[in-house]
PDB file of N, CA and C in Angstrom:
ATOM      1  N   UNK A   1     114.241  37.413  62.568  1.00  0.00           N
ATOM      2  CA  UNK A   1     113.395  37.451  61.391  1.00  0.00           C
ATOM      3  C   UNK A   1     112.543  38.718  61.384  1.00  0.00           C
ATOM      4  N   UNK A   2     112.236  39.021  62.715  1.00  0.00           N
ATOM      5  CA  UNK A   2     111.560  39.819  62.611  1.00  0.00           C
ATOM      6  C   UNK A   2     112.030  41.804  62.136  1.00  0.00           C
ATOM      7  N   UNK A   3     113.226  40.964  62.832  1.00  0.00           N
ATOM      8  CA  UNK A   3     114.175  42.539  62.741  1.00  0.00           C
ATOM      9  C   UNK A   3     114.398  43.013  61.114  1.00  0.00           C
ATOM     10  N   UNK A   4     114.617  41.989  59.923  1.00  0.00           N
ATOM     11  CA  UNK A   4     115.391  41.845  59.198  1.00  0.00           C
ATOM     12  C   UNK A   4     113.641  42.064  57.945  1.00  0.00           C
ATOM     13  N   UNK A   5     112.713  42.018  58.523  1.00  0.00           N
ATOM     14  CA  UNK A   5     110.898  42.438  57.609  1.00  0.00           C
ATOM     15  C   UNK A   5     110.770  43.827  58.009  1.00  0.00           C
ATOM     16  N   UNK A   6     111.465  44.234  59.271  1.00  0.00           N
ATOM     17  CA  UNK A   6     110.814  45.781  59.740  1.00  0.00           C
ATOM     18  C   UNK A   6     112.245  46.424  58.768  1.00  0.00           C
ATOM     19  N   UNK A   7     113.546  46.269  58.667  1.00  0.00           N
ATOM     20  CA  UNK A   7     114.382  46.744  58.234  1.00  0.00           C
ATOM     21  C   UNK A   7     113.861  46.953  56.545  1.00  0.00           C
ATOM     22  N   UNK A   8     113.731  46.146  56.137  1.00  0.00           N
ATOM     23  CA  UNK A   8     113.367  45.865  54.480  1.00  0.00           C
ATOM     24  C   UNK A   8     112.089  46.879  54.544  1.00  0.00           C
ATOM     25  N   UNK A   9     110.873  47.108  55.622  1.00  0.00           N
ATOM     26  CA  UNK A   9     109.651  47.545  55.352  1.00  0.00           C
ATOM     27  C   UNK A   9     109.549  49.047  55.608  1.00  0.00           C
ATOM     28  N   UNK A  10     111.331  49.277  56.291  1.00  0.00           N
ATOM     29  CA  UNK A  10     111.561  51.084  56.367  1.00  0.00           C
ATOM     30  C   UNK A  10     112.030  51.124  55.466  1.00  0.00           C
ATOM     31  N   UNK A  11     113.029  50.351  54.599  1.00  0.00           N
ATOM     32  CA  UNK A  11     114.161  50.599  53.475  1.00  0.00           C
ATOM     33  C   UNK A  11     113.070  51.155  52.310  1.00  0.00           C
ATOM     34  N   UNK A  12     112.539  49.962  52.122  1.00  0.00           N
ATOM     35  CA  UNK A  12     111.327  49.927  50.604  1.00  0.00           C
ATOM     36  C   UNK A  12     109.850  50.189  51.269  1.00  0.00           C
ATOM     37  N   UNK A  13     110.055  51.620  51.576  1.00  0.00           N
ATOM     38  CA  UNK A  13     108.415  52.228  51.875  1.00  0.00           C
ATOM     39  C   UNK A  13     107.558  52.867  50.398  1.00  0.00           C
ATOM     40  N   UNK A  14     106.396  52.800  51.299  1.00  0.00           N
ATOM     41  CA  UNK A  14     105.103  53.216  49.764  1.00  0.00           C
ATOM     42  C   UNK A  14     106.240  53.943  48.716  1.00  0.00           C
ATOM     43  N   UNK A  15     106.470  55.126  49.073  1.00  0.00           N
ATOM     44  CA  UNK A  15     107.069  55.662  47.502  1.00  0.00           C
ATOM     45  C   UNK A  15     108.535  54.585  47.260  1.00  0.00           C
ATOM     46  N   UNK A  16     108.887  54.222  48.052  1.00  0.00           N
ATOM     47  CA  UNK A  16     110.287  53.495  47.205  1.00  0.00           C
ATOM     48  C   UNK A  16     109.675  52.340  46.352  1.00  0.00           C
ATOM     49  N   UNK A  17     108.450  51.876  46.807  1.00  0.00           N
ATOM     50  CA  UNK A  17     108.068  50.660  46.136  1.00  0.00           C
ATOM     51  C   UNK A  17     107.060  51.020  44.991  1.00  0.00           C
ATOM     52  N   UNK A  18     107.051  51.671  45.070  1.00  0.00           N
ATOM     53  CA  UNK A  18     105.862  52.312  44.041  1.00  0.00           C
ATOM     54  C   UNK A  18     107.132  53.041  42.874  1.00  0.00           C
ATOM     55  N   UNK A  19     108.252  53.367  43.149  1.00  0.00           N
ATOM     56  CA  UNK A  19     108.848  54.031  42.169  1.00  0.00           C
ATOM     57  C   UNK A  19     109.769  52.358  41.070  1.00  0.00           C
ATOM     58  N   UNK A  20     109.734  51.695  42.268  1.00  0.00           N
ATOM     59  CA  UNK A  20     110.490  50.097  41.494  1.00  0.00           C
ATOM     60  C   UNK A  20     109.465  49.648  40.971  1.00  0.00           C
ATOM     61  N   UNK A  21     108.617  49.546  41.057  1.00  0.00           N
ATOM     62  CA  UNK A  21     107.144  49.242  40.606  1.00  0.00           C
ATOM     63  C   UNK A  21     107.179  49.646  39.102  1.00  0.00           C
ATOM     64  N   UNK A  22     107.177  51.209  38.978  1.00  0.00           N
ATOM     65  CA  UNK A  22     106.994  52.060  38.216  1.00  0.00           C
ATOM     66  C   UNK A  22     108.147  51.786  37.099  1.00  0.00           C
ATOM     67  N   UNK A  23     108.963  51.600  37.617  1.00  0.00           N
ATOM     68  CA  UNK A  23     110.275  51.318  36.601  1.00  0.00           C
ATOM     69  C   UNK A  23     110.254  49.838  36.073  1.00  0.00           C
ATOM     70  N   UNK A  24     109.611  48.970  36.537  1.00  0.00           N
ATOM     71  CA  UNK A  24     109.776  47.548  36.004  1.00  0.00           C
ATOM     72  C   UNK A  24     108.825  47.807  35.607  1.00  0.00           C
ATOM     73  N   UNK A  25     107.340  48.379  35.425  1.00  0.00           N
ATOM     74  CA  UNK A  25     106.300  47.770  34.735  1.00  0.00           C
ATOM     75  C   UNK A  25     106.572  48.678  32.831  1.00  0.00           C
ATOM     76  N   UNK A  26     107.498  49.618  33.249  1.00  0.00           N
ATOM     77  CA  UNK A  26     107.807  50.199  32.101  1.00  0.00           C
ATOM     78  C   UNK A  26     108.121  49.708  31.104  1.00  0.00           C
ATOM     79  N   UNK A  27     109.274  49.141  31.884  1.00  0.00           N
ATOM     80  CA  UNK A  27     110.773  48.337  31.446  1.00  0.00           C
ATOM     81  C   UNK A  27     110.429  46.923  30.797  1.00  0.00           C
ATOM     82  N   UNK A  28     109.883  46.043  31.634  1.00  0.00           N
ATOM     83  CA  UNK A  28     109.212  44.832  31.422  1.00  0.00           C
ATOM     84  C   UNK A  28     108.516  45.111  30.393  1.00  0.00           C
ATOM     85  N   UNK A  29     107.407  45.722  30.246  1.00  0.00           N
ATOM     86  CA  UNK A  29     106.762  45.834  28.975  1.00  0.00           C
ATOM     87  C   UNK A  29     107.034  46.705  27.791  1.00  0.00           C
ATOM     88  N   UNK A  30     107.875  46.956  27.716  1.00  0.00           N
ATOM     89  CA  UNK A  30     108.833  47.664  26.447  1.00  0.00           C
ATOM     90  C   UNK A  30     109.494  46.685  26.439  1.00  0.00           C
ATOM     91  N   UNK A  31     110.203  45.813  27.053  1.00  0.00           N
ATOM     92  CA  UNK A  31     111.148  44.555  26.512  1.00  0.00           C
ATOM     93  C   UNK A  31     109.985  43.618  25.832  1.00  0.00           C
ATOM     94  N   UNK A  32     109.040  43.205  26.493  1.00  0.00           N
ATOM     95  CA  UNK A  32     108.044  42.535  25.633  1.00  0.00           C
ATOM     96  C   UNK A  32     107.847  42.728  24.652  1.00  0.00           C
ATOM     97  N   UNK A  33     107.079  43.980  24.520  1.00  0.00           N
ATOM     98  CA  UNK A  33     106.728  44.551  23.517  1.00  0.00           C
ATOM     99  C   UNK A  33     107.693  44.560  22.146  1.00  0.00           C
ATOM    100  N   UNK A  34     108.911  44.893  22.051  1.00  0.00           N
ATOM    101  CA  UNK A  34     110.071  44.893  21.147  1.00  0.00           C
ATOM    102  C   UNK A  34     110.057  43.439  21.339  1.00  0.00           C
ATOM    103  N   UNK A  35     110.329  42.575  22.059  1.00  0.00           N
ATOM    104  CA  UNK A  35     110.384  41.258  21.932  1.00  0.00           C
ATOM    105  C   UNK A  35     109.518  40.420  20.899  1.00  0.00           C
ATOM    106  N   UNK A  36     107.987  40.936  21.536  1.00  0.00           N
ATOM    107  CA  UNK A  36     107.028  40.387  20.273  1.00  0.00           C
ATOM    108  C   UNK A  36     107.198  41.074  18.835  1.00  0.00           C
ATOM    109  N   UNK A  37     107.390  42.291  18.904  1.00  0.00           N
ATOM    110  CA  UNK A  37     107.262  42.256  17.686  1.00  0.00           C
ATOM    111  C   UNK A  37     108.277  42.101  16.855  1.00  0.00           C
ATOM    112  N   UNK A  38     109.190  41.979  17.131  1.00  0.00           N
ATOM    113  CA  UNK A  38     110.187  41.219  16.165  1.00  0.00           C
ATOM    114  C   UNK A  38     110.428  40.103  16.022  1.00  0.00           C
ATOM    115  N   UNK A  39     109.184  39.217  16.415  1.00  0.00           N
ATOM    116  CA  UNK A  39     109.021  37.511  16.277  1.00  0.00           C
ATOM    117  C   UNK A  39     108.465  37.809  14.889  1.00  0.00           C
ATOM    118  N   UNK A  40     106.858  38.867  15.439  1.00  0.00           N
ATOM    119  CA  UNK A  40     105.587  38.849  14.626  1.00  0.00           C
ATOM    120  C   UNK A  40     106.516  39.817  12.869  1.00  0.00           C
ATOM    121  N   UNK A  41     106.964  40.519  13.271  1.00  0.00           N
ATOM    122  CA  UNK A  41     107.372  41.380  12.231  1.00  0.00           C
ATOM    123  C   UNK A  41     108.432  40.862  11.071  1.00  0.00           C
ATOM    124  N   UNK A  42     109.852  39.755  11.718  1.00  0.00           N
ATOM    125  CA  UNK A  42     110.000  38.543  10.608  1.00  0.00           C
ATOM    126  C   UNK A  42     109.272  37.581   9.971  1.00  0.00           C
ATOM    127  N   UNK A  43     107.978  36.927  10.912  1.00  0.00           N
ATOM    128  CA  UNK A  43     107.126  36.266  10.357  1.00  0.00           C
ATOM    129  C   UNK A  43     106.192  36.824   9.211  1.00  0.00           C
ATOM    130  N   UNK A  44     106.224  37.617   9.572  1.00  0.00           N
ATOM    131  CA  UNK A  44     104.375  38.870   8.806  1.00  0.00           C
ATOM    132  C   UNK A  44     105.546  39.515   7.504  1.00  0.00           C
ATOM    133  N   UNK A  45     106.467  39.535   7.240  1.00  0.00           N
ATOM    134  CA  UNK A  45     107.446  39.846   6.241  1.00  0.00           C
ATOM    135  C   UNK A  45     107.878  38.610   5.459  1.00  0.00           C
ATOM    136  N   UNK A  46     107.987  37.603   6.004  1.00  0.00           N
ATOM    137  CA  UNK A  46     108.079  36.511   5.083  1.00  0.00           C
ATOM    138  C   UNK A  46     106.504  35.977   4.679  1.00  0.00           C
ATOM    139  N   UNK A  47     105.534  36.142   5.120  1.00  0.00           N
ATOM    140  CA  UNK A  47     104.503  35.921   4.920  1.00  0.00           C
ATOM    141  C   UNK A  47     104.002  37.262   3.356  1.00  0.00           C
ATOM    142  N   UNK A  48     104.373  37.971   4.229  1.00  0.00           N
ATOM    143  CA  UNK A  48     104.078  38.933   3.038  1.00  0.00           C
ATOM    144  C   UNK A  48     104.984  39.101   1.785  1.00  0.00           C
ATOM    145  N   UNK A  49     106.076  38.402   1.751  1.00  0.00           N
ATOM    146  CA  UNK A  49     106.943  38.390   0.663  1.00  0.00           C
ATOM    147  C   UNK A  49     106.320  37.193  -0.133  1.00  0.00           C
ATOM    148  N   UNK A  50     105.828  36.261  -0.063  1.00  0.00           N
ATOM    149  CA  UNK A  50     104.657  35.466  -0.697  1.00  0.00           C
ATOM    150  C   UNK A  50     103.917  35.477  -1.265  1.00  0.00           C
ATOM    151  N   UNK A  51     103.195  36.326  -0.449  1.00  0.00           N
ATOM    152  CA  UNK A  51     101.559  36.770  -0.851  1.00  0.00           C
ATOM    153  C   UNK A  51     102.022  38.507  -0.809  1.00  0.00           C
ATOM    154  N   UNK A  52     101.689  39.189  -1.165  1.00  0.00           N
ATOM    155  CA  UNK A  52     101.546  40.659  -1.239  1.00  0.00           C
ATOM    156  C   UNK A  52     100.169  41.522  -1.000  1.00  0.00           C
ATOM    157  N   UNK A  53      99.077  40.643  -1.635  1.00  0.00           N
ATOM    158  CA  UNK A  53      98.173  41.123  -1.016  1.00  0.00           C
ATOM    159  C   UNK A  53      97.494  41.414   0.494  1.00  0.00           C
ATOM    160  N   UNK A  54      98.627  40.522   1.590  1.00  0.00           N
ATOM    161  CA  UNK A  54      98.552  41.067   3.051  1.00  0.00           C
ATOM    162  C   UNK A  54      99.228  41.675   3.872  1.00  0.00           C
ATOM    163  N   UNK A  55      99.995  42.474   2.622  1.00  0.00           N
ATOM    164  CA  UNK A  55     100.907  43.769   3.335  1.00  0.00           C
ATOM    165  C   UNK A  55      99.630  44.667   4.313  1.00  0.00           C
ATOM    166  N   UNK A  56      98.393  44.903   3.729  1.00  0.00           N
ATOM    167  CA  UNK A  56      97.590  45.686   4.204  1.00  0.00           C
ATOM    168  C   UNK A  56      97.815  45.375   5.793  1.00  0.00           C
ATOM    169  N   UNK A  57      97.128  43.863   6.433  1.00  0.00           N
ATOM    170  CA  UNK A  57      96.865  43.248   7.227  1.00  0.00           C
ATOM    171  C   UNK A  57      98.240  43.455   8.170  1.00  0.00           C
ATOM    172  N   UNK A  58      99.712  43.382   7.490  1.00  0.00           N
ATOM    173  CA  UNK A  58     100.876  42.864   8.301  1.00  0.00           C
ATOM    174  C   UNK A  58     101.086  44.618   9.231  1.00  0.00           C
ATOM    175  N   UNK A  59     100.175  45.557   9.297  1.00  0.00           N
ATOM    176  CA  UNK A  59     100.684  47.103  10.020  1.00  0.00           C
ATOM    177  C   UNK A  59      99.695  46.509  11.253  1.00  0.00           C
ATOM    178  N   UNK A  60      98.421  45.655  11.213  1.00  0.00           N
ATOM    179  CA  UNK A  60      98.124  45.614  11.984  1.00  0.00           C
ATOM    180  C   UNK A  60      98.499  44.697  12.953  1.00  0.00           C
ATOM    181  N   UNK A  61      98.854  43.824  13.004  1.00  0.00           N
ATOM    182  CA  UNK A  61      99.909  42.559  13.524  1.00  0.00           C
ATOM    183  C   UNK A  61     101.149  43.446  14.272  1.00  0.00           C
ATOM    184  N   UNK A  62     101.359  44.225  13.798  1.00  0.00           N
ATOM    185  CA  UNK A  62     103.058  44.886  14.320  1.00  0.00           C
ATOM    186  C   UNK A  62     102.458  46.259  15.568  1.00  0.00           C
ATOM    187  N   UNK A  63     101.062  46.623  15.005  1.00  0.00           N
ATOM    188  CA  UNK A  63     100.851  47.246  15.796  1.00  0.00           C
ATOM    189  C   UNK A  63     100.109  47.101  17.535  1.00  0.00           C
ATOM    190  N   UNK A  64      99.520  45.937  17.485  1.00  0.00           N
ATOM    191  CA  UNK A  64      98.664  45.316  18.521  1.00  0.00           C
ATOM    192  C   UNK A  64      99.868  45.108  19.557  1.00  0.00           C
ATOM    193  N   UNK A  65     101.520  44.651  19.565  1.00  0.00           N
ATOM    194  CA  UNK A  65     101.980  44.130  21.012  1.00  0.00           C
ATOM    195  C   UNK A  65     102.342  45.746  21.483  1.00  0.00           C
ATOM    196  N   UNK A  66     102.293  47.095  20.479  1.00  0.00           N
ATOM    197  CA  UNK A  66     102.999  48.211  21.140  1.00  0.00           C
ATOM    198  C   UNK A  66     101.499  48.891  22.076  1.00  0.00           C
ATOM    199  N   UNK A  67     100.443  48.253  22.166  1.00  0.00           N
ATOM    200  CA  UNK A  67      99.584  48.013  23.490  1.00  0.00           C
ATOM    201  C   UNK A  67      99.940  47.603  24.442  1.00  0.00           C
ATOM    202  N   UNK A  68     100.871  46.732  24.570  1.00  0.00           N
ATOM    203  CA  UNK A  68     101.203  46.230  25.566  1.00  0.00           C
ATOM    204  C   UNK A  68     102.275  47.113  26.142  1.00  0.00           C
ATOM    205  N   UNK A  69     103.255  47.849  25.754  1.00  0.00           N
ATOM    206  CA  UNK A  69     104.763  49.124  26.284  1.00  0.00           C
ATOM    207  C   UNK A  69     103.092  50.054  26.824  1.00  0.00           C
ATOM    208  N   UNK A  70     102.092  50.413  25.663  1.00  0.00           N
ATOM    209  CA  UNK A  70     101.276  51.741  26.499  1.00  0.00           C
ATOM    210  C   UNK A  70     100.493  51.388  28.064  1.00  0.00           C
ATOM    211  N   UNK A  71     100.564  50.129  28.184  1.00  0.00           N
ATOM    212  CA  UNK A  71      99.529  49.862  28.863  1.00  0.00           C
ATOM    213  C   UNK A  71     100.585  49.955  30.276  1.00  0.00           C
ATOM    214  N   UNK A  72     102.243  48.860  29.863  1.00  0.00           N
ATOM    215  CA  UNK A  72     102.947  50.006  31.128  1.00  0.00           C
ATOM    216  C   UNK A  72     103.116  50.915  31.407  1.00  0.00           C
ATOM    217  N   UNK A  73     103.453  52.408  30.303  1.00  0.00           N
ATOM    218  CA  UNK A  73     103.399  52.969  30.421  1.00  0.00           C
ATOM    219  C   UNK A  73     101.952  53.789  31.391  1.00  0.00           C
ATOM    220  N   UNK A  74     101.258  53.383  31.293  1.00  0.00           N
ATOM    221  CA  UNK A  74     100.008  53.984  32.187  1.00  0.00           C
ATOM    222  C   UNK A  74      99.924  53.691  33.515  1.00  0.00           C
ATOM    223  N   UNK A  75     100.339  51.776  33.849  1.00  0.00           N
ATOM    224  CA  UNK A  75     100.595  51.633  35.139  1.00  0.00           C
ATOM    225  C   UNK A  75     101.552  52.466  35.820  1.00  0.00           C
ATOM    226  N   UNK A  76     102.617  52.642  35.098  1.00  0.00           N
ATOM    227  CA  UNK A  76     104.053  53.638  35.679  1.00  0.00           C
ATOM    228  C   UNK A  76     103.751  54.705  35.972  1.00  0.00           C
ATOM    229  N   UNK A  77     102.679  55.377  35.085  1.00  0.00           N
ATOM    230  CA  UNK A  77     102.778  57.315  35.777  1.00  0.00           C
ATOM    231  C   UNK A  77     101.608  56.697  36.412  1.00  0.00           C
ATOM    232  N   UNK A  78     100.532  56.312  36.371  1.00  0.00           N
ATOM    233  CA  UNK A  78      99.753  55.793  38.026  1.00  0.00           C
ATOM    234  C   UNK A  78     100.510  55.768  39.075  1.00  0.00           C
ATOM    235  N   UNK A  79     101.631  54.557  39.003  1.00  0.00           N
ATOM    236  CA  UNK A  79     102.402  54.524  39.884  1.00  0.00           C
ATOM    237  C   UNK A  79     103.408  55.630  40.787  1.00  0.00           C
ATOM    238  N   UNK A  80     103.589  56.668  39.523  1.00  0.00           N
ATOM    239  CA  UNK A  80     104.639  58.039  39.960  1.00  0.00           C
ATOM    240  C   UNK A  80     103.224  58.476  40.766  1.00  0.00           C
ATOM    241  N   UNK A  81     101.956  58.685  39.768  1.00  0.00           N
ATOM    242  CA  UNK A  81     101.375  59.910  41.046  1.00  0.00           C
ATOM    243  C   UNK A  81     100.895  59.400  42.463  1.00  0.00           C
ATOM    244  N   UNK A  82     101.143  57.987  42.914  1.00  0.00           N
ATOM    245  CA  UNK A  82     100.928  57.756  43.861  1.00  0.00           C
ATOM    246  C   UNK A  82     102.427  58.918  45.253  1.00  0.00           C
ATOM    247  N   UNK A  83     103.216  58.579  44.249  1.00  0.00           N
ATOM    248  CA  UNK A  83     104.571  58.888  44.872  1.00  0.00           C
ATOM    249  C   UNK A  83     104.209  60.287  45.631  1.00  0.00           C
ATOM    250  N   UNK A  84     104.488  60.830  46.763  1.00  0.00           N
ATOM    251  CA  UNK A  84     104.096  62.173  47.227  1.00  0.00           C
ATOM    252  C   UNK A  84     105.431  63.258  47.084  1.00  0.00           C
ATOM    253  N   UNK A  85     104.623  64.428  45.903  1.00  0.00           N
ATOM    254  CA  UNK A  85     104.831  65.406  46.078  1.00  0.00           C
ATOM    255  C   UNK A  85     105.296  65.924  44.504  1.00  0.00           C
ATOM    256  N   UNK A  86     105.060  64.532  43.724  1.00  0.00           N
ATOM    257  CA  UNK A  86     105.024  64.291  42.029  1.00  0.00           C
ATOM    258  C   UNK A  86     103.681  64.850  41.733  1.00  0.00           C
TER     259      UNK A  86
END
């Protein structure tokens, strides 16, 4: 057991784990992100095909989950400049 934590803990050192890190928190939250808003963006379109007066309202609804892709995006290059020599 023990052999098989030191093997894994040379394989996936600081920069290898920090670069998988970096790539899923990207990744993960750009799939979210497109995920939500194409729940919110059929809903807020049939809503607004109804009523018209909350087209105004429906840019802001579509715009609030692409906070969520920037906010990986920020963990990820955090994550690169940990990496040495980036």
């Amino acid at each position: 057991m023990a052999d098989a934590t030191t093997a894994v803990g040379a394989f996936l050192g600081s920069e290898a784990g920090a670069a998988i890190g970096a790539g899923l928190a990207i990744g993960l939250s750009a799939l979210a992100a497109g995920w939500s808003q194409g729940a919110i963006g059929s809903a807020a379109m049939g809503a607004a095909a109804e009523r018209p007066e909350i087209e105004k309202n429906v840019l802001i609804y579509l715009v609030l989950p692409e906070i969520l892709a920037l906010l990986g995006f920020a963990v990820a290059f955090l994550l690169v400049g940990k990496i040495g020599g980036a």
